[in-house]
N, C-alpha and C. Protein backbone atom coordinates (compact mmCIF):
# COMPACT_ATOMS: atom_id res chain seq x y z
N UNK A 1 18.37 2.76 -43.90
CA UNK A 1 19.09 3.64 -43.00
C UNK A 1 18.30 4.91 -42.72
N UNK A 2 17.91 5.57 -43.88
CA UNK A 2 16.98 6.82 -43.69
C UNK A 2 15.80 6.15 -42.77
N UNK A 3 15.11 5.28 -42.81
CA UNK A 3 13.98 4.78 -42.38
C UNK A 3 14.45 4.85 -40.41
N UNK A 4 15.80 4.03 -40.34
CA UNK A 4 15.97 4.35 -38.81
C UNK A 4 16.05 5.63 -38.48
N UNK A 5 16.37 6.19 -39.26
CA UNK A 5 16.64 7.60 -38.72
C UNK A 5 15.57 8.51 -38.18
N UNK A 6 14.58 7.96 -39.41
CA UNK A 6 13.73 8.24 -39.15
C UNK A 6 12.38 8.19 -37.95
N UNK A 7 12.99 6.97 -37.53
CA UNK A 7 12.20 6.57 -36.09
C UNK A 7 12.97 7.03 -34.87
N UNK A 8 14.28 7.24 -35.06
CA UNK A 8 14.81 7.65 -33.91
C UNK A 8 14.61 9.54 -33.92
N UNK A 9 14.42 9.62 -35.10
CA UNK A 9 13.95 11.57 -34.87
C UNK A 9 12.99 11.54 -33.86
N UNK A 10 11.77 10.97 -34.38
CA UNK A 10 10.29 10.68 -33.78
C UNK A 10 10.09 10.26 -32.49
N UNK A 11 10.90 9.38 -32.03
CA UNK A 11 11.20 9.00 -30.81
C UNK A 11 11.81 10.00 -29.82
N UNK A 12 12.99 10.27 -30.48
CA UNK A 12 13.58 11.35 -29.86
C UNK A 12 12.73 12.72 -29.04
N UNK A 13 11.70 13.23 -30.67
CA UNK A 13 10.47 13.90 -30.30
C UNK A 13 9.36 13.35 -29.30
N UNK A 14 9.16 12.26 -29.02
CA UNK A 14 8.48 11.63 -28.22
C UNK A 14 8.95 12.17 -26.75
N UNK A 15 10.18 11.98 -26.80
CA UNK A 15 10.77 12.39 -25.49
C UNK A 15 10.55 13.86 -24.92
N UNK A 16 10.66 14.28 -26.17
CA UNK A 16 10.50 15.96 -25.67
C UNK A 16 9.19 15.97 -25.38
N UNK A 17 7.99 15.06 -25.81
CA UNK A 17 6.90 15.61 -25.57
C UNK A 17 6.54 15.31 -24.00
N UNK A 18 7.18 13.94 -23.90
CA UNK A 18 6.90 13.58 -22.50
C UNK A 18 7.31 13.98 -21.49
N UNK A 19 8.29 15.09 -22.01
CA UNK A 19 9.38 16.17 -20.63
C UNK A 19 8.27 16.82 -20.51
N UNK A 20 7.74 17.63 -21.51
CA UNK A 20 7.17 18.70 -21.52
C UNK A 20 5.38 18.20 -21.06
N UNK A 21 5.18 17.61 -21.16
CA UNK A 21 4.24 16.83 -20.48
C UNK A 21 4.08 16.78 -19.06
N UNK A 22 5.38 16.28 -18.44
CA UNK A 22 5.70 16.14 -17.20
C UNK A 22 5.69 17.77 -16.45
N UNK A 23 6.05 18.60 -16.96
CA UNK A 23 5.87 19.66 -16.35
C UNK A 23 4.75 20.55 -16.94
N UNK A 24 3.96 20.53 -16.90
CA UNK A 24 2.29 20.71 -17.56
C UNK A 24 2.26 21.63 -18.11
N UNK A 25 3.03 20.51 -19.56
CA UNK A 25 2.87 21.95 -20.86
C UNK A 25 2.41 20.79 -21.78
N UNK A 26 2.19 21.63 -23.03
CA UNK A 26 1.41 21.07 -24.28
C UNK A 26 2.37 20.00 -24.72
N UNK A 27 2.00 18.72 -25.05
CA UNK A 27 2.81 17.36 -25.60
C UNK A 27 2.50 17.89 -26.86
N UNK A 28 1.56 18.09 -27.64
CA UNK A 28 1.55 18.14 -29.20
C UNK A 28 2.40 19.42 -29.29
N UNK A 29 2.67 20.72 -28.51
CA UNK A 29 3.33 21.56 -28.96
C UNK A 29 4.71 21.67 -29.00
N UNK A 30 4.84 20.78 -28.01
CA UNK A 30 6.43 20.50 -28.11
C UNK A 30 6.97 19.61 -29.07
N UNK A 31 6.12 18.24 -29.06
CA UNK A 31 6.23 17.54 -30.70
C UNK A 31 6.18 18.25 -31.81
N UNK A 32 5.77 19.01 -32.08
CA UNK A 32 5.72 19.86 -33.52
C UNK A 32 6.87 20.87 -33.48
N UNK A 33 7.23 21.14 -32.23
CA UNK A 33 8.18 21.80 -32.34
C UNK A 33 9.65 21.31 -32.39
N UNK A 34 9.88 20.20 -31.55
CA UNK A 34 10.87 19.08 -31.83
C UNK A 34 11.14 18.71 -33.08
N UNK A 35 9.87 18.04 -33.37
CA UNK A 35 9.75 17.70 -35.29
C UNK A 35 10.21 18.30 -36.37
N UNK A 36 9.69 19.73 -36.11
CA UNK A 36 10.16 20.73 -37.33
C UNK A 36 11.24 21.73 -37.26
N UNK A 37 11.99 21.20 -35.79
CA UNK A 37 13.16 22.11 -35.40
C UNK A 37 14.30 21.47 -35.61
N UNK A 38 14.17 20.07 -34.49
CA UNK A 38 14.80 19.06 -34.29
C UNK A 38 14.56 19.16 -32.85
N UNK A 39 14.96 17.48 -32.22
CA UNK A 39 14.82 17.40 -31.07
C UNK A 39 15.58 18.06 -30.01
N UNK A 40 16.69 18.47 -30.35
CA UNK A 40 17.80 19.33 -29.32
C UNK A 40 17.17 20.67 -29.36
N UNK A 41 16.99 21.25 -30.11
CA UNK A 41 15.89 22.41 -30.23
C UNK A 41 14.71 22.50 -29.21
N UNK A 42 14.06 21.40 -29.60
CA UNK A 42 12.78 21.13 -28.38
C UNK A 42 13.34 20.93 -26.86
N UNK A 43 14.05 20.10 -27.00
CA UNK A 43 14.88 19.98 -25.70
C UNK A 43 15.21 21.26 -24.74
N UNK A 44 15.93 22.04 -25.31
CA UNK A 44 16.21 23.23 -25.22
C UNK A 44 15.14 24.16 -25.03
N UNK A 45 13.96 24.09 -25.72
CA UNK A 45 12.91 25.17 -25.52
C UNK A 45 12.67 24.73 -24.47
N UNK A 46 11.66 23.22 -23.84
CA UNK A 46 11.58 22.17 -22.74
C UNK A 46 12.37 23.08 -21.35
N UNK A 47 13.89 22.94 -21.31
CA UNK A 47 14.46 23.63 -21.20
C UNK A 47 14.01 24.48 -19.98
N UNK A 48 13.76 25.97 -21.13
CA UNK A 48 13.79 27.19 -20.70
C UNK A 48 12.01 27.06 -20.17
N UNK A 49 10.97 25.95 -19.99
CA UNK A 49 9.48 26.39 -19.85
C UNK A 49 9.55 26.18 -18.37
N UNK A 50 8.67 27.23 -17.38
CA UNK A 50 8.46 27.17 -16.20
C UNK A 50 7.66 25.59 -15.91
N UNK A 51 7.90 25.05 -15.01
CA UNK A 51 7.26 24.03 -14.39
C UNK A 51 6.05 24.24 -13.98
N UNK A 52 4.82 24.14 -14.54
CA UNK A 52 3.42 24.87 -14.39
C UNK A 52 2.78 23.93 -12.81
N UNK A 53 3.41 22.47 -12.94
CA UNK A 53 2.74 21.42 -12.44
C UNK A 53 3.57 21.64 -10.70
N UNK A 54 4.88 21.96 -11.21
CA UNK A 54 5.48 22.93 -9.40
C UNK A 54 4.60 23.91 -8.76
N UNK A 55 4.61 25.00 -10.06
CA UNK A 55 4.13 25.92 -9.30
C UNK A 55 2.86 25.94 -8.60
N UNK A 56 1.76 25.08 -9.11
CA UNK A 56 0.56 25.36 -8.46
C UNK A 56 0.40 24.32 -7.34
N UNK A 57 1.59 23.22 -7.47
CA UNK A 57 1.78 22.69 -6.02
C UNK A 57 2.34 23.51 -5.08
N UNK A 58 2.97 24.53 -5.67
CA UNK A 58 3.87 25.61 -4.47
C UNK A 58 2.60 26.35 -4.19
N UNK A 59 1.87 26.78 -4.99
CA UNK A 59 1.13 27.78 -4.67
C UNK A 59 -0.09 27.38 -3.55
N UNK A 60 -0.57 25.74 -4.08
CA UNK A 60 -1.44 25.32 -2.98
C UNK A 60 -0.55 25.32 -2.06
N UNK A 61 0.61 24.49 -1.33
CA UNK A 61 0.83 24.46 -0.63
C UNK A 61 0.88 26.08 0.55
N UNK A 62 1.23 27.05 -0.03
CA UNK A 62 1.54 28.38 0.25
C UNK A 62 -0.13 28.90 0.77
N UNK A 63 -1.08 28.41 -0.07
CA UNK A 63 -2.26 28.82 0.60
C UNK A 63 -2.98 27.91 1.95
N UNK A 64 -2.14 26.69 2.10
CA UNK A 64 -2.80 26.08 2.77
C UNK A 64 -1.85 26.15 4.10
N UNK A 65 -0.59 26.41 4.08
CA UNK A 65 0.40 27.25 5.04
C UNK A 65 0.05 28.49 5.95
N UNK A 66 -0.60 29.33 4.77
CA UNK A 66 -1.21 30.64 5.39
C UNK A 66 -2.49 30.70 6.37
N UNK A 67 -3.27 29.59 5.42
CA UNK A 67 -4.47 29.50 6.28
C UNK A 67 -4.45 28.54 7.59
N UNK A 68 -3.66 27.57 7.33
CA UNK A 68 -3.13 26.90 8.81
C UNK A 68 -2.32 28.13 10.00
N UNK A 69 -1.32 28.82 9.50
CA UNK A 69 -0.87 30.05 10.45
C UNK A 69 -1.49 30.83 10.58
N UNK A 70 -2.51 31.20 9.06
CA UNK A 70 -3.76 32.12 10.34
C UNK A 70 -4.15 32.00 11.32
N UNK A 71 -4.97 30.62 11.18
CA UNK A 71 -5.82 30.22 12.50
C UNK A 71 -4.96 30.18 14.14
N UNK A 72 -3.61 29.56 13.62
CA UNK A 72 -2.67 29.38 14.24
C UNK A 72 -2.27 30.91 15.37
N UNK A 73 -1.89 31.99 14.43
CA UNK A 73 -1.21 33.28 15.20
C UNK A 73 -2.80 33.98 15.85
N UNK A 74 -4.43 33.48 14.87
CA UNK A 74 -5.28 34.24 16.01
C UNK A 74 -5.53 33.95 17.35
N UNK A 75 -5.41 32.34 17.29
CA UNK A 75 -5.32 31.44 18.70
C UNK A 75 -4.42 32.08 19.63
N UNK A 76 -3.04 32.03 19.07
CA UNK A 76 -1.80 32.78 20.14
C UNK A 76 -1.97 34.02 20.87
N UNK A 77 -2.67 34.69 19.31
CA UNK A 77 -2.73 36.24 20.12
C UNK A 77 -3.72 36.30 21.09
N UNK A 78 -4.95 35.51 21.14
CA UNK A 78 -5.93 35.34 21.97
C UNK A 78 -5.72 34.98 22.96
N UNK A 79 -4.46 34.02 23.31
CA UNK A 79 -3.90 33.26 24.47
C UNK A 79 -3.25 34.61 25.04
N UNK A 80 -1.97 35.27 24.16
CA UNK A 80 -1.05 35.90 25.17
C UNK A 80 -1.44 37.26 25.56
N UNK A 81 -2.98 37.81 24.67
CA UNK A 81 -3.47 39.25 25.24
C UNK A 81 -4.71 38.21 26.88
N UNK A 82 -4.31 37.39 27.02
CA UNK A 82 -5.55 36.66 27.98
C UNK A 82 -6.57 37.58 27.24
N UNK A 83 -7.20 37.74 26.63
CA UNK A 83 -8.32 37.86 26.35
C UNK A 83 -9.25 36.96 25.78
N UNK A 84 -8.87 35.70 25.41
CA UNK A 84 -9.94 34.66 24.75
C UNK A 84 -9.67 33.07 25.87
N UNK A 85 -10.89 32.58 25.51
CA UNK A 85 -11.50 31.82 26.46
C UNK A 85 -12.01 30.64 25.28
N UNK A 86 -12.22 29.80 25.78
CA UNK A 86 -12.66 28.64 24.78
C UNK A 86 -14.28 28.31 24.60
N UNK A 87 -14.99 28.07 23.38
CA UNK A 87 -15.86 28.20 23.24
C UNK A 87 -16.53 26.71 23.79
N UNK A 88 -17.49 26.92 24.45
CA UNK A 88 -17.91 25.44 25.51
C UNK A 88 -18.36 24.39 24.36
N UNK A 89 -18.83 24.59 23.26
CA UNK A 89 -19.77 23.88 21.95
C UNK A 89 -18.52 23.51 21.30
N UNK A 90 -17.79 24.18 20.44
CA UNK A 90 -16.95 24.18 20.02
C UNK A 90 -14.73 23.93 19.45
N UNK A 91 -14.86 24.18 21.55
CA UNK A 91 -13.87 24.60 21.62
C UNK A 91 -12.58 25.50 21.01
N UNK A 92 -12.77 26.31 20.24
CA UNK A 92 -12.31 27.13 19.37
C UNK A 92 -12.30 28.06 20.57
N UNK A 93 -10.76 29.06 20.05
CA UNK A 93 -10.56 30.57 20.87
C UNK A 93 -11.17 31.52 21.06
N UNK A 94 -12.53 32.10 21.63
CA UNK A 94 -12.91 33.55 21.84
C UNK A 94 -12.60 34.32 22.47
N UNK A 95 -13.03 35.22 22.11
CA UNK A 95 -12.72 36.51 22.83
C UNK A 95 -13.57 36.46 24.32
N UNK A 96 -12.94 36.65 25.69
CA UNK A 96 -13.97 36.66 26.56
C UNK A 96 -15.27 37.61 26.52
N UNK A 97 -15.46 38.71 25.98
CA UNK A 97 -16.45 39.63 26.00
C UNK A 97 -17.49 38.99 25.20
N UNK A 98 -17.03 37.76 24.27
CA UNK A 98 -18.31 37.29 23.16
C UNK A 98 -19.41 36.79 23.51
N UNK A 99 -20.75 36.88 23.31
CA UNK A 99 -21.70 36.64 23.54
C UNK A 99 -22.00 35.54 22.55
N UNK A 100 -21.61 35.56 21.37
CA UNK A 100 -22.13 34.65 20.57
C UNK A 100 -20.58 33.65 19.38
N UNK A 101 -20.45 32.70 19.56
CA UNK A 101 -19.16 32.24 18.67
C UNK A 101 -19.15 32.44 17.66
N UNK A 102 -18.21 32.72 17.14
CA UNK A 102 -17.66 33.53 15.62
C UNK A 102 -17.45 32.03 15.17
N UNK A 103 -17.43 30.93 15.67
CA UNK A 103 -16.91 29.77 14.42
C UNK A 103 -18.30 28.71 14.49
N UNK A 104 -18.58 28.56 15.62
CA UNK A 104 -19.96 27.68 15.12
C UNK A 104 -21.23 28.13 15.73
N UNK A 105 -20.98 29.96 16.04
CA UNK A 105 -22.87 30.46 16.45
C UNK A 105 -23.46 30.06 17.32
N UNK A 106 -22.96 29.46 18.25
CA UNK A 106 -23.32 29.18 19.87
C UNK A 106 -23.22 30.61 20.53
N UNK A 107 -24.59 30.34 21.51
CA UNK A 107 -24.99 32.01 22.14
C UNK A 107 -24.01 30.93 23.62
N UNK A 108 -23.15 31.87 23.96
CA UNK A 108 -22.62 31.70 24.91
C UNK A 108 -22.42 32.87 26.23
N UNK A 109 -22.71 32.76 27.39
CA UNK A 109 -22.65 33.53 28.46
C UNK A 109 -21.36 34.62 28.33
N UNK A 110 -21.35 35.94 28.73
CA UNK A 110 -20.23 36.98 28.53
C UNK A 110 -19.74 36.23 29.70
N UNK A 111 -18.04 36.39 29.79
CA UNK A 111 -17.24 35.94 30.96
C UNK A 111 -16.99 36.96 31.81
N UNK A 112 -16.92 37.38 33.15
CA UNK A 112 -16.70 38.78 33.94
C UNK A 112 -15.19 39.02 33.78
């Protein structure tokens, strides 16, 4: 009887490690902590740990948002001041006064 019990502690701890796993934290630290606490304990710490493996999907996503609406609002503003013109090599937004493209360095004619 002690012997099952004993596998279902361990198991139990297994679980916590694999929560805590899943959200990219330490498996051995949560096992040791499960182990020598108990598993509702670990559970509970599990619990309260930020989701490491969210956040840096939020965070890429958030940088790759920004840099898509960068490019995005310089295009617009270039469109609605009419001041940019399309680069003939490139096609990317310039400024009409540019002599030379800011995205791929083509010497291009000033526009009147």
């Amino acid at each position: 009887m002690e012997v099952l019990l004993f596998f279902v502690w361990l198991g139990m701890c297994a679980l916590v490690s694999a929560w805590a796993s899943s959200k990219g934290r330490s498996e051995f630290k949560a096992f040791v902590i499960a182990f020598l606490l108990s598993p509702l304990v670990g559970f509970i710490v599990v619990a309260f740990l930020h989701n490491k493996k969210r956040e840096e999907r939020d965070a890429n996503l958030a940088r790759m948002t920004a840099e898509a609406t960068g490019k995005a609002t310089a295009e617009a503003l270039a469109a609605v001041t009419q001041d940019g013109r399309p680069c003939p090599k490139c096609a990317e937004t310039i400024k009409k006064a540019a002599v030379v493209c800011r995205y791929c360095g083509a010497e291009v004619e000033a526009a009147a």
